[in-house]
C-alpha atoms as a PDB file:
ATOM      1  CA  UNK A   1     269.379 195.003 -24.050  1.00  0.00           C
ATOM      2  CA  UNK A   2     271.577 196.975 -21.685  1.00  0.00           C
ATOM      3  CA  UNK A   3     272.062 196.164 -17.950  1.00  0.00           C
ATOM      4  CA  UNK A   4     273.600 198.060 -15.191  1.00  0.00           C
ATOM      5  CA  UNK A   5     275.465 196.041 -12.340  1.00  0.00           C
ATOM      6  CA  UNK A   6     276.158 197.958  -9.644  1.00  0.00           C
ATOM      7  CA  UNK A   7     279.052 196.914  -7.461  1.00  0.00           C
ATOM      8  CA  UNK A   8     278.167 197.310  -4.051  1.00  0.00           C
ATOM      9  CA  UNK A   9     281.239 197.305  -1.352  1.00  0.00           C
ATOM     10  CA  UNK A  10     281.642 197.922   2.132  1.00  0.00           C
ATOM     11  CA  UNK A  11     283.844 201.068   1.728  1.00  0.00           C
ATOM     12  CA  UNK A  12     285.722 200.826   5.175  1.00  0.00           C
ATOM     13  CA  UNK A  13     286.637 197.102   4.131  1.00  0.00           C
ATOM     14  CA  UNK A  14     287.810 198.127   0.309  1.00  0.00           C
ATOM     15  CA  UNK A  15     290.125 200.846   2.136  1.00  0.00           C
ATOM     16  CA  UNK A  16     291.238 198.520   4.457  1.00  0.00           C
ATOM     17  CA  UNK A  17     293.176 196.388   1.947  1.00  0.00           C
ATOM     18  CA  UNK A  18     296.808 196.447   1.024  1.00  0.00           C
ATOM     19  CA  UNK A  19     297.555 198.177  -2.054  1.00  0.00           C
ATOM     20  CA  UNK A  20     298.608 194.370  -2.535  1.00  0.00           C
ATOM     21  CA  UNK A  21     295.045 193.023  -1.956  1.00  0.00           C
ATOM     22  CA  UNK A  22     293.484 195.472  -3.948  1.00  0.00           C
ATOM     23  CA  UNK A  23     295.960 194.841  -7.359  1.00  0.00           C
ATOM     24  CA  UNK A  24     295.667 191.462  -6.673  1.00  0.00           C
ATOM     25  CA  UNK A  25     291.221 191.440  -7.144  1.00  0.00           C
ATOM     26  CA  UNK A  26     291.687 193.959  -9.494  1.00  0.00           C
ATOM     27  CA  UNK A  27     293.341 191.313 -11.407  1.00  0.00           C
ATOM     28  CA  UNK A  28     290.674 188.795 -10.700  1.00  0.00           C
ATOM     29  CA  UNK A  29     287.911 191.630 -12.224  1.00  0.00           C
ATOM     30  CA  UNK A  30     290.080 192.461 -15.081  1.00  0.00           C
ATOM     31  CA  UNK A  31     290.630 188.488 -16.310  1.00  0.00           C
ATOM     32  CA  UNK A  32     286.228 188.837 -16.262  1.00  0.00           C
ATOM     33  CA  UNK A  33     286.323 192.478 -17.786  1.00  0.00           C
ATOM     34  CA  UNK A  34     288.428 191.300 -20.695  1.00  0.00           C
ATOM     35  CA  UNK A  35     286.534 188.507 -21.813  1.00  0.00           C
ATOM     36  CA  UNK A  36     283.224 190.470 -21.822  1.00  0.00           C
ATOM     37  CA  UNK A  37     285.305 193.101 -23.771  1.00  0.00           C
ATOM     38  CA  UNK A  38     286.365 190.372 -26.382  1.00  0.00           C
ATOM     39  CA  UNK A  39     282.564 189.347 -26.817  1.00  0.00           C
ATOM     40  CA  UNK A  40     281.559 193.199 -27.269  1.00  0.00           C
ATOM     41  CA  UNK A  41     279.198 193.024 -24.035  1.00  0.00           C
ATOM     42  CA  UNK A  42     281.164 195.204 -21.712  1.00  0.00           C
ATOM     43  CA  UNK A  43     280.374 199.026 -22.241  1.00  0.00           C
ATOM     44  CA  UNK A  44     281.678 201.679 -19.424  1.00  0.00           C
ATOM     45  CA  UNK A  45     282.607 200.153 -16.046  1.00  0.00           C
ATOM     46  CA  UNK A  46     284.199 202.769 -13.893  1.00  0.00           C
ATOM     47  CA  UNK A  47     285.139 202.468  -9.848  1.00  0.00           C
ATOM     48  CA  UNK A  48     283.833 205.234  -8.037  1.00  0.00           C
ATOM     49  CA  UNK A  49     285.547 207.656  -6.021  1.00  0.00           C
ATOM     50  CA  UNK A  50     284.914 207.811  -1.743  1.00  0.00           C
ATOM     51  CA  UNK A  51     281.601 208.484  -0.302  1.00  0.00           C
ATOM     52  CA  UNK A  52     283.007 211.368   1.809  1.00  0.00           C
ATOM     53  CA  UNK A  53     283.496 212.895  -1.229  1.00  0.00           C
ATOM     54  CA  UNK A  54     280.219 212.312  -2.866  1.00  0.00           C
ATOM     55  CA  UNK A  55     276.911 214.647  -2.408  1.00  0.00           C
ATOM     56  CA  UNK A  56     273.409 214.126  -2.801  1.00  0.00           C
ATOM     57  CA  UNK A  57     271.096 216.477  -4.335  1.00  0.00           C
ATOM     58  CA  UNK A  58     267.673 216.209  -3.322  1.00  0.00           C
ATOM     59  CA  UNK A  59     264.452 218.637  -2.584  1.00  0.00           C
ATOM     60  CA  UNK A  60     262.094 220.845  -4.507  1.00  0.00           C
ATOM     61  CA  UNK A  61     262.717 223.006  -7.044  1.00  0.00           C
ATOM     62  CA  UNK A  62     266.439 223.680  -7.536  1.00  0.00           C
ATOM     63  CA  UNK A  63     266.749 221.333  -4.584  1.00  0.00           C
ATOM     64  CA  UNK A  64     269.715 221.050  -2.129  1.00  0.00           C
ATOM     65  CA  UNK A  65     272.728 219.776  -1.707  1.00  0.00           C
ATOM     66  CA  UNK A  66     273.657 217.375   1.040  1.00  0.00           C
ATOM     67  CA  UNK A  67     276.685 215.594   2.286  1.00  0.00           C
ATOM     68  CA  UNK A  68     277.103 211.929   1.712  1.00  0.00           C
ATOM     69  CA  UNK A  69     275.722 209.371  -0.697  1.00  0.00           C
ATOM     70  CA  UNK A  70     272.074 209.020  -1.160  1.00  0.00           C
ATOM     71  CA  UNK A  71     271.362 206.211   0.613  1.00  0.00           C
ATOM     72  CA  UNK A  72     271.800 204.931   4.258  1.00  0.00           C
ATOM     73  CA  UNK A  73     272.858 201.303   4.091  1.00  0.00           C
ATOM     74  CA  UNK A  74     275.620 199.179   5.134  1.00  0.00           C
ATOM     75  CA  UNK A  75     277.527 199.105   1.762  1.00  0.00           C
ATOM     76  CA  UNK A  76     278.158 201.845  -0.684  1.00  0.00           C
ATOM     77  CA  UNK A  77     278.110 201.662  -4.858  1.00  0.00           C
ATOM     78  CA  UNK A  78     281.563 201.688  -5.302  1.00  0.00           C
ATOM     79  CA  UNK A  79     281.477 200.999  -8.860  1.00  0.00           C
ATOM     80  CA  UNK A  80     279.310 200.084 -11.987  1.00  0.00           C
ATOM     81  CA  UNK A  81     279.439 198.147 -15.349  1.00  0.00           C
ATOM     82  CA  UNK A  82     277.177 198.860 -18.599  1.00  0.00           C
ATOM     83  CA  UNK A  83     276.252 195.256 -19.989  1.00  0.00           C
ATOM     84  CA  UNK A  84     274.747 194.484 -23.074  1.00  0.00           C
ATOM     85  CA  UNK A  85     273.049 190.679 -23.091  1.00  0.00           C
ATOM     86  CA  UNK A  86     270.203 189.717 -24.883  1.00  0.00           C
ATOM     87  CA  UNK A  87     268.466 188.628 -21.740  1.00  0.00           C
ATOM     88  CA  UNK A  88     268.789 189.251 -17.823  1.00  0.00           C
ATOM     89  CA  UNK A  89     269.748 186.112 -17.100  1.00  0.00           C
ATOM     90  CA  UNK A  90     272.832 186.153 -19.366  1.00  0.00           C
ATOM     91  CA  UNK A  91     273.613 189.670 -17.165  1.00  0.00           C
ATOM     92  CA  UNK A  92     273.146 187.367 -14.062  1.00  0.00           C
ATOM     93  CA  UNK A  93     275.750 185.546 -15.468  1.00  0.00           C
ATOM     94  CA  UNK A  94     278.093 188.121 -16.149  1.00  0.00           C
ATOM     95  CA  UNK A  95     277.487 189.841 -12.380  1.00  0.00           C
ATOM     96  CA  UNK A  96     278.061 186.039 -10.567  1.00  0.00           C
ATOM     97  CA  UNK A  97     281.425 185.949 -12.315  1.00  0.00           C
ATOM     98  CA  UNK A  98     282.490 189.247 -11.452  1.00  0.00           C
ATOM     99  CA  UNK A  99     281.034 187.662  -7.627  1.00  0.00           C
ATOM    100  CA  UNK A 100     283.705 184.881  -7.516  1.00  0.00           C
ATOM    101  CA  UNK A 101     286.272 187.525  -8.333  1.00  0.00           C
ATOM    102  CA  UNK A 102     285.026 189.309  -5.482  1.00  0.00           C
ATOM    103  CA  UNK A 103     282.845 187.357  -3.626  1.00  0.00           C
ATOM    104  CA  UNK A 104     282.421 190.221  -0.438  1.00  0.00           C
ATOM    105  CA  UNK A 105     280.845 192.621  -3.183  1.00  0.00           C
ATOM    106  CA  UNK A 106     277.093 192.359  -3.577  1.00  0.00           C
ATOM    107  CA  UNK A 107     275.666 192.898  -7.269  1.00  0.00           C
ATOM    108  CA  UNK A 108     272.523 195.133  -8.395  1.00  0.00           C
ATOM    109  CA  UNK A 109     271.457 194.022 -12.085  1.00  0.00           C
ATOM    110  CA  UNK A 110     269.124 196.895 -13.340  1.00  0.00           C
ATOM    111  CA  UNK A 111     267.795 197.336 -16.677  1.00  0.00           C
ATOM    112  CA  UNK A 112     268.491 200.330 -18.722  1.00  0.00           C
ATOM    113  CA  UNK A 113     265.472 201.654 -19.670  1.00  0.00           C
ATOM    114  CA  UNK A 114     266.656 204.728 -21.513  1.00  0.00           C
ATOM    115  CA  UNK A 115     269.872 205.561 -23.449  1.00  0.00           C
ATOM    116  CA  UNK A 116     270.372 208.437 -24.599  1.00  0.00           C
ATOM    117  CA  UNK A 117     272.997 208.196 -27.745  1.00  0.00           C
ATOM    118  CA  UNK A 118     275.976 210.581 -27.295  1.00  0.00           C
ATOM    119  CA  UNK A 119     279.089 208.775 -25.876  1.00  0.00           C
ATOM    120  CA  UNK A 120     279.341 205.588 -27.996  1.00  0.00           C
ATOM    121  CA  UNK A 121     279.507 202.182 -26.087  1.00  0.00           C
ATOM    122  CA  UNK A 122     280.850 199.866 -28.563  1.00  0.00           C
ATOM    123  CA  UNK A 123     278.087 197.820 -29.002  1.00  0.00           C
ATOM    124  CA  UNK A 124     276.375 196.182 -31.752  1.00  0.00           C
ATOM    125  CA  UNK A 125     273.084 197.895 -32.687  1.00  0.00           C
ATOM    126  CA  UNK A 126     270.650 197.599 -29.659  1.00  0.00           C
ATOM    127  CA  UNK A 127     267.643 195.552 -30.842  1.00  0.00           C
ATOM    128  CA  UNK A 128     264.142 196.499 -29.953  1.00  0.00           C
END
């Protein structure tokens, strides 16, 4: 089955570090995104750009489009992985490892409940 984890982040504290700092935990994911890679688990991970930058569209009909990220909390989705584990609990897994390589980040561990085939992940054949 696939999983999302969502990286949550205080965005002022990821700016905040050295470009030092931030090679350094980048490092720290990496060592955890190559191993899931190696056991064909890991599907796109991407970081995302700065909220400032992002908009939310929202309303009826065509709807409008509004400054800012969609939600008002204290840390921003800074980034995401698609999983594929045959249960949530082995994506539980994979989210508290990438947690001791970045133990200020707080995880989200969603299922996927649609995929729509297009862009191919490099997984296996998704059982039903």
């Amino acid at each position: 089955m696939y999983y999302a984890i969502l990286a949550y982040h205080e965005e002022g504290v990821v700016e905040s570090w050295s470009k030092e700092e931030d090679a350094a935990l980048m490092t720290d994911l990496l060592q955890v995104n190559d191993r899931l890679v190696r056991e064909k688990s890991l599907g796109p991970a991407a970081r995302l750009g700065p909220t400032e930058r992002a908009v939310t569209l929202r309303g009826n009909g065509e709807g409008i489009v509004i400054d800012g990220p969609f939600a008002e909390t204290k840390e921003q989705l800074l980034g995401f992985y698609v999983v594929d584990f045959p249960t949530l609990e082995a994506a539980v897994a994979a989210a508290r490892e990438l947690r001791r390589a970045n133990p200020t980040a707080v995880y989200e561990i969603r299922p996927i409940s649609l995929f729509l085939p297009g862009a191919p992940l490099g997984f296996t054949e998704q059982q039903s």
